[in-house]
Protein backbone atom coordinates (compact mmCIF):
# COMPACT_ATOMS: atom_id res chain seq x y z
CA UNK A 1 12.48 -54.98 -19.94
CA UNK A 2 13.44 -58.31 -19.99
CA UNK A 3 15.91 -60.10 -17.58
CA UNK A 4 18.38 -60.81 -19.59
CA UNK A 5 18.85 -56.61 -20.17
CA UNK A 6 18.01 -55.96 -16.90
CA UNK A 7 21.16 -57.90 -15.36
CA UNK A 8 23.79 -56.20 -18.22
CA UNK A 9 22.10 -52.62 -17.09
CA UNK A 10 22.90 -53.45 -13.54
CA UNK A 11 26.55 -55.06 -14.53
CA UNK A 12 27.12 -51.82 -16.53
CA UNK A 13 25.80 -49.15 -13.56
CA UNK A 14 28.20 -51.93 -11.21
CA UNK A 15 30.89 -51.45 -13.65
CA UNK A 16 31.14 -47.82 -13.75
CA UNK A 17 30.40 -47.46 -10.05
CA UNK A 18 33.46 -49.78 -9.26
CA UNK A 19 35.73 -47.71 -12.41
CA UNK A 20 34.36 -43.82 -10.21
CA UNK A 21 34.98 -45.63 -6.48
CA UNK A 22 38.66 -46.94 -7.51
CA UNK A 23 39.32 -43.39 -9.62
CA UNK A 24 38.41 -41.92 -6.19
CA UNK A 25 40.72 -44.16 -3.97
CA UNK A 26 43.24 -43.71 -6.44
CA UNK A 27 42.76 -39.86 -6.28
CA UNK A 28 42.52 -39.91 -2.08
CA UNK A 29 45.78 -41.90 -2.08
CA UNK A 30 48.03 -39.95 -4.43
CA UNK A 31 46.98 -36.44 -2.74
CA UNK A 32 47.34 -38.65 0.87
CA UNK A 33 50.96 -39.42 0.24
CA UNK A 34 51.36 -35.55 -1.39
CA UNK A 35 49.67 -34.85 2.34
CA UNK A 36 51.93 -37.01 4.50
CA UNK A 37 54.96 -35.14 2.30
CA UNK A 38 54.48 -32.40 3.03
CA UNK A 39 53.11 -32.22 6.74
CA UNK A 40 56.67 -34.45 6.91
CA UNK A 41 58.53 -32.19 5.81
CA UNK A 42 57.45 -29.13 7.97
CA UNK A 43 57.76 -31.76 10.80
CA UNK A 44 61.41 -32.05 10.08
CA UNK A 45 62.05 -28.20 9.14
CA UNK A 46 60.40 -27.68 12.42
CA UNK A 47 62.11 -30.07 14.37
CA UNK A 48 65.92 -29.13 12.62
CA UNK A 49 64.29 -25.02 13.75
CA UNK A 50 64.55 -26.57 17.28
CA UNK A 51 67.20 -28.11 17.54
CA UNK A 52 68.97 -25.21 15.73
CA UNK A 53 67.52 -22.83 18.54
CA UNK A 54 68.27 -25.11 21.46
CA UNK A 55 72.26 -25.63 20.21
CA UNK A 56 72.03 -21.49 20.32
CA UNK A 57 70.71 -21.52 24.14
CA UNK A 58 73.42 -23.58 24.87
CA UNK A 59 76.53 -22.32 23.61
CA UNK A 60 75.22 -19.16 25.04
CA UNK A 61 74.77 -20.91 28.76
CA UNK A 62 78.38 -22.27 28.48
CA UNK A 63 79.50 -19.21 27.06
CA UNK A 64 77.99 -17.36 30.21
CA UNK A 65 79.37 -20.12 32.51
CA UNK A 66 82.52 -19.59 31.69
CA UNK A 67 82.43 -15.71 31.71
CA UNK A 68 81.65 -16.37 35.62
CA UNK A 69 84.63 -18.94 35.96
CA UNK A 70 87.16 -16.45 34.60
CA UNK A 71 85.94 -13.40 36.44
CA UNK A 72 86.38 -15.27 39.76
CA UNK A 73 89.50 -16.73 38.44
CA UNK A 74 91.06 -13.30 37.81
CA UNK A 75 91.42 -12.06 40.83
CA UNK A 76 92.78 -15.15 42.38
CA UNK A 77 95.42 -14.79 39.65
CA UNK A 78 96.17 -11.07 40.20
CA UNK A 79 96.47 -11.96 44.03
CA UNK A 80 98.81 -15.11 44.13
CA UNK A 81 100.68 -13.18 41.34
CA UNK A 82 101.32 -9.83 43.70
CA UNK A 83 101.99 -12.48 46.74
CA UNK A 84 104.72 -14.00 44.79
CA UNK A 85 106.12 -10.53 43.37
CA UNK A 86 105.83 -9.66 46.81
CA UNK A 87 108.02 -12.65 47.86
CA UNK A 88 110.70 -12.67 45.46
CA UNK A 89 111.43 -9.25 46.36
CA UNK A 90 112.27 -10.36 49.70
């Protein structure tokens, strides 16, 4: 072969070897942003899950709170309300 054909083989083989390594960056970064989507958007859905589930656990907790406060409240009501019949009867 002679030089001169020898260097436009090896710009050629360079060529396409440049054209295949860019198609292949090109392909890794379209299906790395598809990636980083996707595993975003489970990492919201999953984070909106928890905070969904903790708001649950704590209605409930105040809910059960204040089923203690009244309980204890309603007897203190029943007995200041018979002391007070009791005294206007007097």
């Amino acid at each position: 072969m002679k030089p001169e054909t020898t260097n436009s083989v090896v710009g050629v083989v360079r060529h396409r070897a440049r054209n295949v390594v860019r198609g292949c960056v090109s392909l890794l970064q379209d299906r790395t942003i598809l990636a980083l989507s996707v595993l975003f958007g489970i990492a919201a859905a999953g984070l909106l899950w928890h905070q969904s589930r903790q708001r649950s656990r704590l209605v409930e907790s105040i809910a059960l709170q204040q089923a203690v406060l009244y309980s204890e409240a309603i007897p203190t009501c029943k007995a200041r309300s018979s002391t007070s019949t009791q005294n206007s009867r007097r």
